[in-house]
C-alpha atoms as a PDB file:
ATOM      1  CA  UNK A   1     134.028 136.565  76.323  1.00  0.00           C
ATOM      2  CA  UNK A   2     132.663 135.937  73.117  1.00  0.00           C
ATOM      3  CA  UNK A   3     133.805 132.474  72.925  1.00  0.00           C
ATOM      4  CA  UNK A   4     132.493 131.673  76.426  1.00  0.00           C
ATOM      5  CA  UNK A   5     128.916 133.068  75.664  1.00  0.00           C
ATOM      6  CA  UNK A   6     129.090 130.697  72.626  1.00  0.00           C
ATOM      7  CA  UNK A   7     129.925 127.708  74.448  1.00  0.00           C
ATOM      8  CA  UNK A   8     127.290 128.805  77.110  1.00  0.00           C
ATOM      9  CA  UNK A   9     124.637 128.852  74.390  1.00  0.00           C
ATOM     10  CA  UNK A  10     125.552 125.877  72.624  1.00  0.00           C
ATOM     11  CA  UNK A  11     125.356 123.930  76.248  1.00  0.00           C
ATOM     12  CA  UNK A  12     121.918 124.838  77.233  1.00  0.00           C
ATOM     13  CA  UNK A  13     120.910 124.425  73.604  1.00  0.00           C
ATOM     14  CA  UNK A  14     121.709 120.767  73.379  1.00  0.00           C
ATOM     15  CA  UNK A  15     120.677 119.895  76.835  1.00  0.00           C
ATOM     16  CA  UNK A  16     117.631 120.952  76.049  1.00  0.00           C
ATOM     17  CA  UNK A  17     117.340 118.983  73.156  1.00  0.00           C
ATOM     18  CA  UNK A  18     118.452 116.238  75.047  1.00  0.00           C
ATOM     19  CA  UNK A  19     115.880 116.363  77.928  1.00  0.00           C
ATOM     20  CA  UNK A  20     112.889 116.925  74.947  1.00  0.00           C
ATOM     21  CA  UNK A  21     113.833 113.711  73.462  1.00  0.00           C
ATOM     22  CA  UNK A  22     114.276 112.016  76.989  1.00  0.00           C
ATOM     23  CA  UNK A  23     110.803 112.775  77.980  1.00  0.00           C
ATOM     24  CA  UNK A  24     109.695 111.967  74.237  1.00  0.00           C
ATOM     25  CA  UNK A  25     111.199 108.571  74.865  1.00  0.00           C
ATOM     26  CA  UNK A  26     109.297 108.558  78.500  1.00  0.00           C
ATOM     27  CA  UNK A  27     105.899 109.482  77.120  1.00  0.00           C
ATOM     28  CA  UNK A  28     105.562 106.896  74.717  1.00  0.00           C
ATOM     29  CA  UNK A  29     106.947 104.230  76.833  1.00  0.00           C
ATOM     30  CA  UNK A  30     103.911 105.157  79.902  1.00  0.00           C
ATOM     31  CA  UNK A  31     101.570 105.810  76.936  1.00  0.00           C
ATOM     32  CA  UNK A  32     102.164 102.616  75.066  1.00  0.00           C
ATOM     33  CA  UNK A  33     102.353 100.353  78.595  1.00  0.00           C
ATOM     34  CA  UNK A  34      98.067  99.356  79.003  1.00  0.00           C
ATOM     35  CA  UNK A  35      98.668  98.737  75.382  1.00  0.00           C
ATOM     36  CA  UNK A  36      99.868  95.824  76.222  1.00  0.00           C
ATOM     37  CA  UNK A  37      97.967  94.323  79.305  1.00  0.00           C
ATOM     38  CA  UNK A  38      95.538  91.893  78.152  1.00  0.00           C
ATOM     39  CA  UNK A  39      92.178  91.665  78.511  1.00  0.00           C
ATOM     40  CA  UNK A  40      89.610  88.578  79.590  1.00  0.00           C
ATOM     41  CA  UNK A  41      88.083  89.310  76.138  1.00  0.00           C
ATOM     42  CA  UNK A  42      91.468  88.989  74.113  1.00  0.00           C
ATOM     43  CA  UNK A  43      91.768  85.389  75.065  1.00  0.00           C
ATOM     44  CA  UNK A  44      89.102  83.240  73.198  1.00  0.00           C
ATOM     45  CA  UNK A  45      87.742  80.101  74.268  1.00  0.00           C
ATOM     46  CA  UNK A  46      89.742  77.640  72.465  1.00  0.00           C
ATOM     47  CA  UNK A  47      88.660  75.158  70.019  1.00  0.00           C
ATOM     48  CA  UNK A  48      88.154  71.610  70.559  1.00  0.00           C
ATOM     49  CA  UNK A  49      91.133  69.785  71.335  1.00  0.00           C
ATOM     50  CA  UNK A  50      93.046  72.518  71.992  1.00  0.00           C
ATOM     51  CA  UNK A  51      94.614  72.758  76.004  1.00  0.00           C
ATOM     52  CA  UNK A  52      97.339  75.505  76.230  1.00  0.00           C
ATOM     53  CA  UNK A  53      97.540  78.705  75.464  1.00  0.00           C
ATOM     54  CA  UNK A  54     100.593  80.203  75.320  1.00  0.00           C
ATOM     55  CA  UNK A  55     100.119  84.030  74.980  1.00  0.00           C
ATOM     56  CA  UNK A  56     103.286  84.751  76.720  1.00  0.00           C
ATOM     57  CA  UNK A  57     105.265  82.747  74.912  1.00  0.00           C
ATOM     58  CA  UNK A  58     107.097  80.753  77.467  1.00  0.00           C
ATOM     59  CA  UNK A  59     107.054  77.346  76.508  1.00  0.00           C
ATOM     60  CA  UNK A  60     109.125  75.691  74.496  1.00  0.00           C
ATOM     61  CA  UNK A  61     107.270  74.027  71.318  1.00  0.00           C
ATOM     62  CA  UNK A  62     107.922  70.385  72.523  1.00  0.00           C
ATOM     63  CA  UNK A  63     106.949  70.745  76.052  1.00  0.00           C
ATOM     64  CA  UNK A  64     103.810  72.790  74.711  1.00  0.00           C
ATOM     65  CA  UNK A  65     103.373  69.981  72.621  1.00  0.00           C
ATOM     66  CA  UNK A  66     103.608  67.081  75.349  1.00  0.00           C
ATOM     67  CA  UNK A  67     101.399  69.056  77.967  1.00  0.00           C
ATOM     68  CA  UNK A  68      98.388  69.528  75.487  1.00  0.00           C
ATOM     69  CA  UNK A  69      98.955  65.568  74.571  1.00  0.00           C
ATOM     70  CA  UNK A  70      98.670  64.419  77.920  1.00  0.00           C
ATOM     71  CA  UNK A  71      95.851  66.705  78.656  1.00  0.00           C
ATOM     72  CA  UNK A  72      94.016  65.377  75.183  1.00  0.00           C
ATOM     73  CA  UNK A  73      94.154  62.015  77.075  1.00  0.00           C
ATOM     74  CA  UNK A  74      93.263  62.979  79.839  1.00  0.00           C
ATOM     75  CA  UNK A  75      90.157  65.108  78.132  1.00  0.00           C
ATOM     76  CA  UNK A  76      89.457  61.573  76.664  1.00  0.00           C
ATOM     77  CA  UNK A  77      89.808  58.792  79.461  1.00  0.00           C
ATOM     78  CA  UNK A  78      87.969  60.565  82.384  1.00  0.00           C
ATOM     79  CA  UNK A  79      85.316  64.030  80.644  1.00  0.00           C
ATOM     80  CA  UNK A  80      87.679  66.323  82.748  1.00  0.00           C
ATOM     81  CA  UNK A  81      89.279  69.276  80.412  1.00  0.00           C
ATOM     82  CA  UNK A  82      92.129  71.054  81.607  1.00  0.00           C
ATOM     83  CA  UNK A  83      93.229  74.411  80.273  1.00  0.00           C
ATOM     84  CA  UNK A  84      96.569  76.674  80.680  1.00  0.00           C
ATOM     85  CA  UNK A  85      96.953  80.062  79.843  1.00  0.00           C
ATOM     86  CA  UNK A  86      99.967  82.422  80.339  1.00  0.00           C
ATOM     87  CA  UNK A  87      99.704  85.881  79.789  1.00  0.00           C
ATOM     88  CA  UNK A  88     102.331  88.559  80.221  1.00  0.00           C
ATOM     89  CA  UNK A  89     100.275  91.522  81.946  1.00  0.00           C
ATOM     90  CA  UNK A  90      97.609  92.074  83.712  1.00  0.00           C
ATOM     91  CA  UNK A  91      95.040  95.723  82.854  1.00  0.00           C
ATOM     92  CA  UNK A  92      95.360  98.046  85.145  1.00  0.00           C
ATOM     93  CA  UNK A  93      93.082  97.119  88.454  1.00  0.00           C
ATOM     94  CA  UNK A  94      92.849  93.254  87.766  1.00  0.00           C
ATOM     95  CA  UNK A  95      94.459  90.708  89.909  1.00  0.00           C
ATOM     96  CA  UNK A  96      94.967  87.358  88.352  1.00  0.00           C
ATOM     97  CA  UNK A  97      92.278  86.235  90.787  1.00  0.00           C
ATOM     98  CA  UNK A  98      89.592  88.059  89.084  1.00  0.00           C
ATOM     99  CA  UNK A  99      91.131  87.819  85.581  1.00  0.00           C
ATOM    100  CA  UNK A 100      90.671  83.759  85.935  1.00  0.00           C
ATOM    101  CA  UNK A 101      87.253  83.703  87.389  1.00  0.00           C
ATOM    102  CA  UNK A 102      86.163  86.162  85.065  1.00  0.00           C
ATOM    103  CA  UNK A 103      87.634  84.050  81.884  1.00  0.00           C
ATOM    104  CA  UNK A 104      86.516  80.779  83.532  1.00  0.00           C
ATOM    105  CA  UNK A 105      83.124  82.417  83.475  1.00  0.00           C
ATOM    106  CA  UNK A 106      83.239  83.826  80.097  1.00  0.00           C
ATOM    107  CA  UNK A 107      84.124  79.930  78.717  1.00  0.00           C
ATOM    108  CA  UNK A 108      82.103  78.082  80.929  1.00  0.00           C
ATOM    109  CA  UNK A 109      79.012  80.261  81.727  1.00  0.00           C
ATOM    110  CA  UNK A 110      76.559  77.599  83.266  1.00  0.00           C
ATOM    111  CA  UNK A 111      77.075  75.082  85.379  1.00  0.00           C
ATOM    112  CA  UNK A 112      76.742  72.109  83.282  1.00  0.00           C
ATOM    113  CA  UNK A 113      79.237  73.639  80.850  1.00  0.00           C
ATOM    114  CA  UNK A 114      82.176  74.656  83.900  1.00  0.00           C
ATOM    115  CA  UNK A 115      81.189  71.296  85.685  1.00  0.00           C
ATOM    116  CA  UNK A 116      84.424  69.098  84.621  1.00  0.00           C
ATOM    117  CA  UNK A 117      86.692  71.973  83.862  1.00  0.00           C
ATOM    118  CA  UNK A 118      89.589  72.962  85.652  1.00  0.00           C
ATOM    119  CA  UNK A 119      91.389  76.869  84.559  1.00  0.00           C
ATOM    120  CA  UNK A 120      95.375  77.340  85.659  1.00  0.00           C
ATOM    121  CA  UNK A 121      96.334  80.971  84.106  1.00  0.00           C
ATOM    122  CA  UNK A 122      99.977  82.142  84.607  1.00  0.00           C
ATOM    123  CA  UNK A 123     100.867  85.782  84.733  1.00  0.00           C
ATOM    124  CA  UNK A 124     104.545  85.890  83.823  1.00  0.00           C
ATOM    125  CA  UNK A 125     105.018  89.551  84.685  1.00  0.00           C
ATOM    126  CA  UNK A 126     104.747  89.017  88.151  1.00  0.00           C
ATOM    127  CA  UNK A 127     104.284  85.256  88.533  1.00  0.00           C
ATOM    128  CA  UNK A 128     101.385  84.916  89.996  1.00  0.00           C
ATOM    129  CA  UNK A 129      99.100  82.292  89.450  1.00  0.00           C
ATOM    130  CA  UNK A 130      95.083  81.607  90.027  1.00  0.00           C
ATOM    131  CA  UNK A 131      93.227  78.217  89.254  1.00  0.00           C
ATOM    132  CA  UNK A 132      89.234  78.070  88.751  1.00  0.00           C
ATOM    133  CA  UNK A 133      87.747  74.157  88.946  1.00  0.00           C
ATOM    134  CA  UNK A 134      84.009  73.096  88.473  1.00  0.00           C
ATOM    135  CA  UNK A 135      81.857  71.259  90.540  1.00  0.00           C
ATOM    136  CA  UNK A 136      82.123  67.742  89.549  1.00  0.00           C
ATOM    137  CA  UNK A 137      86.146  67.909  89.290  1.00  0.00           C
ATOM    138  CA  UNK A 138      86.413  68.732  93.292  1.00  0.00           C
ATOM    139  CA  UNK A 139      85.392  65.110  93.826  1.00  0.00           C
ATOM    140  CA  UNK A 140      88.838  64.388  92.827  1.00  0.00           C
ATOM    141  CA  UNK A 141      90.468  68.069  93.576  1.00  0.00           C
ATOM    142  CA  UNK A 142      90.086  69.138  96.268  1.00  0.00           C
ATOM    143  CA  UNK A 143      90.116  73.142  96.282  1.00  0.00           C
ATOM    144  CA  UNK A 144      93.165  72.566  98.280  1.00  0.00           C
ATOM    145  CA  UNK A 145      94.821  70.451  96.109  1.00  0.00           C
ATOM    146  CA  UNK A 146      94.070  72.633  93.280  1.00  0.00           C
ATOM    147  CA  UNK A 147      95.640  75.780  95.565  1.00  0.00           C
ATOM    148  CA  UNK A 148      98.862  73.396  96.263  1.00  0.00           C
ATOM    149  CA  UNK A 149      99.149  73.217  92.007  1.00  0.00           C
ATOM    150  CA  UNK A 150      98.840  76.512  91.390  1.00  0.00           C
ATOM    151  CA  UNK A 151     101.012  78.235  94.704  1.00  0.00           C
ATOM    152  CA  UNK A 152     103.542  75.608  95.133  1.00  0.00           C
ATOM    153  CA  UNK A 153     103.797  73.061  91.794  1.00  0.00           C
ATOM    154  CA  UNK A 154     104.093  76.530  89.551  1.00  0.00           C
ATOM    155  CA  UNK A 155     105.735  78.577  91.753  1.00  0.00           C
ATOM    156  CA  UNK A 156     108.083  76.886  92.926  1.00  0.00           C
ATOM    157  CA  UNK A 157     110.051  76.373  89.641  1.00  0.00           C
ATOM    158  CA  UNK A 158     109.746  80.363  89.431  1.00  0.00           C
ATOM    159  CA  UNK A 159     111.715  81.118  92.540  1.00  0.00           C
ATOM    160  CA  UNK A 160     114.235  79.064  91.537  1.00  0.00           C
ATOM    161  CA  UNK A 161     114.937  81.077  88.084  1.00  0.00           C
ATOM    162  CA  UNK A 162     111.759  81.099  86.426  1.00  0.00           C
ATOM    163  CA  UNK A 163     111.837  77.949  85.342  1.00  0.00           C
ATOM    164  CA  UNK A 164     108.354  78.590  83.010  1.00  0.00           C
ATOM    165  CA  UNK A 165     108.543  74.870  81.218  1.00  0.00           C
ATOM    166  CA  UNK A 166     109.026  72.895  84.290  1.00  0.00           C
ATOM    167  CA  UNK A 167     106.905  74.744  86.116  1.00  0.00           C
ATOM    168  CA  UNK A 168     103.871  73.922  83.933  1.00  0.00           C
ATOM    169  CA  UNK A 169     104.872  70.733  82.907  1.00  0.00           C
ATOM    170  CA  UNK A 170     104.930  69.993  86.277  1.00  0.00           C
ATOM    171  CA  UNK A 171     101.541  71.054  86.837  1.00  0.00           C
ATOM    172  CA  UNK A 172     100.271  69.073  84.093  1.00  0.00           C
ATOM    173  CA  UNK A 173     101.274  65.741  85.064  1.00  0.00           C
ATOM    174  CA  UNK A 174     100.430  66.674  88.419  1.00  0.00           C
ATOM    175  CA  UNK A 175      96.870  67.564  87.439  1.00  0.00           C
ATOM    176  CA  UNK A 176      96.700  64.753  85.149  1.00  0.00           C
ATOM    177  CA  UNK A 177      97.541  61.990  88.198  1.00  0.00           C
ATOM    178  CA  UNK A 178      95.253  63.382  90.089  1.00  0.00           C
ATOM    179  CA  UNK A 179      91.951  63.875  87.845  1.00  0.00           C
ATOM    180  CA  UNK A 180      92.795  59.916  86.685  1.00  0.00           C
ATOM    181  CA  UNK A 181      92.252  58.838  90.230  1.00  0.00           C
ATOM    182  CA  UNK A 182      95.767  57.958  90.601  1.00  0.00           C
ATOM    183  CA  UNK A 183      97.650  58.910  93.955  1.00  0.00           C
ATOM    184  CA  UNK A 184      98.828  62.879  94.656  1.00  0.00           C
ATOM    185  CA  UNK A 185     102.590  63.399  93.644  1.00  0.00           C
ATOM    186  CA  UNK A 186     102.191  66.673  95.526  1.00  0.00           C
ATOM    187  CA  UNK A 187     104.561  69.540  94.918  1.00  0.00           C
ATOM    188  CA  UNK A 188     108.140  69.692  94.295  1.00  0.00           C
ATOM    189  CA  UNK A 189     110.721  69.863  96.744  1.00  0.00           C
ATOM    190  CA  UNK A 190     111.474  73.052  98.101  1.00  0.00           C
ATOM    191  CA  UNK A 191     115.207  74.314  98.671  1.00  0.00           C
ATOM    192  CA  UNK A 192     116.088  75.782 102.080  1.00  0.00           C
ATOM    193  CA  UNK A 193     116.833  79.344 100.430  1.00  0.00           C
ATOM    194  CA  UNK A 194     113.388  79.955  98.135  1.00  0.00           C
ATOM    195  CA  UNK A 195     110.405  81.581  99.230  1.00  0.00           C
ATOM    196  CA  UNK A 196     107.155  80.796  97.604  1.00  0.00           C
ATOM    197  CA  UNK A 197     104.991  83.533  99.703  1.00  0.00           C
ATOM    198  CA  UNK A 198     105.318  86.896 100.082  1.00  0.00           C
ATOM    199  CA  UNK A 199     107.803  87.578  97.720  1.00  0.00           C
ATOM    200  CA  UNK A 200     106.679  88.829  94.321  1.00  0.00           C
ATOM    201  CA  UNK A 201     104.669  92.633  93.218  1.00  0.00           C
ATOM    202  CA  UNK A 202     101.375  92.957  92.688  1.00  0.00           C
ATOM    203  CA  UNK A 203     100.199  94.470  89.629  1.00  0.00           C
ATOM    204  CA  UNK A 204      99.889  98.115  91.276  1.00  0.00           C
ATOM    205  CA  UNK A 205     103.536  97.722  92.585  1.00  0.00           C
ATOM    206  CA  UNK A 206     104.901  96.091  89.820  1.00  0.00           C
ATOM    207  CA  UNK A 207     103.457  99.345  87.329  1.00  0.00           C
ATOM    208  CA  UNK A 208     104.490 101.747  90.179  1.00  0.00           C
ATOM    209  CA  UNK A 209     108.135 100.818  90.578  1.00  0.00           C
ATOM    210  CA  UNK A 210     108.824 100.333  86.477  1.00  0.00           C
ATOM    211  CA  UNK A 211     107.398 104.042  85.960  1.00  0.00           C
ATOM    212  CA  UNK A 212     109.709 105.068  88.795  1.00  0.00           C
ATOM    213  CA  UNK A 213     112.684 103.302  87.100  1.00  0.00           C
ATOM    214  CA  UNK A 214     111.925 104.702  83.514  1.00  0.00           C
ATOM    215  CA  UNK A 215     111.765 108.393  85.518  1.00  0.00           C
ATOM    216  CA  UNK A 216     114.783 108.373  87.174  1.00  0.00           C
ATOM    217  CA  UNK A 217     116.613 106.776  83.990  1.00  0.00           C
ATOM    218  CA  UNK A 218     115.807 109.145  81.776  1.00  0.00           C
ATOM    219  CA  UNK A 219     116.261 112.273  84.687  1.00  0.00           C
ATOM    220  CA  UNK A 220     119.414 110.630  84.658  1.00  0.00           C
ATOM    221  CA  UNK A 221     120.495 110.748  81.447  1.00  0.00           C
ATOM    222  CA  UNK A 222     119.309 114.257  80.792  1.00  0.00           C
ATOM    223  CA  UNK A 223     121.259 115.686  83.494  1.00  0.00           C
ATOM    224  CA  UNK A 224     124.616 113.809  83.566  1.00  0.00           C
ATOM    225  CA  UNK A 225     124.977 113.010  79.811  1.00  0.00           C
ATOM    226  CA  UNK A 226     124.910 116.406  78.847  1.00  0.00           C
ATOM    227  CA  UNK A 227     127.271 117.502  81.718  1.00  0.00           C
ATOM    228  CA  UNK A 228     129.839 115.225  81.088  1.00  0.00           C
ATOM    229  CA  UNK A 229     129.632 116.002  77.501  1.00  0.00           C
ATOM    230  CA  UNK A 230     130.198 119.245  77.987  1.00  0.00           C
ATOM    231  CA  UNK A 231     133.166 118.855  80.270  1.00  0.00           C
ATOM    232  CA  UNK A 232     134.933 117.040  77.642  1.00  0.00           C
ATOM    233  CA  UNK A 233     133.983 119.508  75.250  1.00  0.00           C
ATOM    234  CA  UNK A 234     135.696 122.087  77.198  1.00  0.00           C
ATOM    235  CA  UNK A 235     138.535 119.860  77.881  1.00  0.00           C
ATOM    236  CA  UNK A 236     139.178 119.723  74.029  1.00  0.00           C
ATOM    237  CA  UNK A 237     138.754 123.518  73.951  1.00  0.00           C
ATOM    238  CA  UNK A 238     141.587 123.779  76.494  1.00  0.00           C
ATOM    239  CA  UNK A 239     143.746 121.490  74.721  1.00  0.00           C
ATOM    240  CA  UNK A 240     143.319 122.684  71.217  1.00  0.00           C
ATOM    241  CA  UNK A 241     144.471 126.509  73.031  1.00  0.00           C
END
């Protein structure tokens, strides 16, 4: 009876123990998540001469390196600056709508400045993708030209396996022939089995559904972890009598 009481103890004792440290785990993952989103203020205007920036990391170095020289010529031959940024999350009530316009505005805060600029931003969390153009660049893109780059150049790619490098290489060069005057490539061919609407999170959902997971995991674990431990400490109880 003894014996039994002991085991009984030592059970509850450790799953206990077990659950604290699972909900440790929890906490600090939910707590430390907006510590990551970023911000329109954590992504500086950058210098001169610089076209891409990367905060994501997602490209490789060469094709980072090709898509800010052909955008340095382009910068050069024709006044019109282009500018990529990734990111990898969103803060919490921003849409990468409102995240572009607000950094377009925050770089380019009169008209004269934002005139010949043209702002692609990449969210690679959720893939979703926003462009912002000036006034004097929608001679030569057209708004929905510059929707085509952003929904169906970029995204594209990303259904098909999040193909990050071709996907913004391909808006480059796309961007590129058409702010030189030459003729629209348009977008990339798209197989019979990828959807390019309709298909990936928002924000909200995206948050909502990896707090879910991390809840359930760890519930998991608390509960069925300890059991089967258990189990097979009683099992080695039975054998050792």
């Amino acid at each position: 009876m003894n014996c039994l009481l002991n085991q009984l103890c030592t059970w509850k004792t450790f799953q206990r123990l077990l659950l604290s440290v699972a909900l440790c785990i929890l906490a600090t993952q939910l707590i430390a998540l907006p510590a990551t989103a970023t911000g329109v203020s954590e992504v500086p205007k950058p210098k001169t001469g610089f076209w891409v920036i990367d905060q994501a990391e997602i490209l490789s170095r060469s094709n980072e390196g090709k898509i800010a020289t052909d955008l340095g010529a382009l910068a050069k031959q024709t006044g019109n600056e282009v500018h990529l940024v990734t990111i990898h999350r969103l803060d919490y009530g921003e849409t990468i709508e409102t995240f572009t316009s607000k950094l377009f505005d925050q770089w380019f805060p009169t008209p004269e400045a934002s005139a010949n600029q043209v702002l692609l931003v990449l969210d690679n969390l959720t893939n979703n993708v926003a462009i912002r153009t000036g006034e004097a660049v929608k001679t030569k893109l057209s708004d929905d030209v510059a929707q085509s780059v952003a929904q169906e150049t970029v995204l594209i790619p990303l259904k098909e396996g999040n193909k990050y490098n071709q996907a913004l290489l391909g808006a480059s060069d796309r961007l590129v022939a058409v702010l030189s005057g030459r003729p629209d490539p348009g977008p990339p061919s798209l197989q019979d089995n990828v959807q390019v609407e309709g298909t990936f999170a928002t924000p909200e959902q995206t948050k909502e559904s990896n707090a879910t997971v991390w809840v359930i995991g760890f519930l998991v674990v608390a509960t069925v972890v300890p059991m089967a431990t258990y189990y097979f400490y009683l099992y080695l109880q039975s054998r050792e009598g």
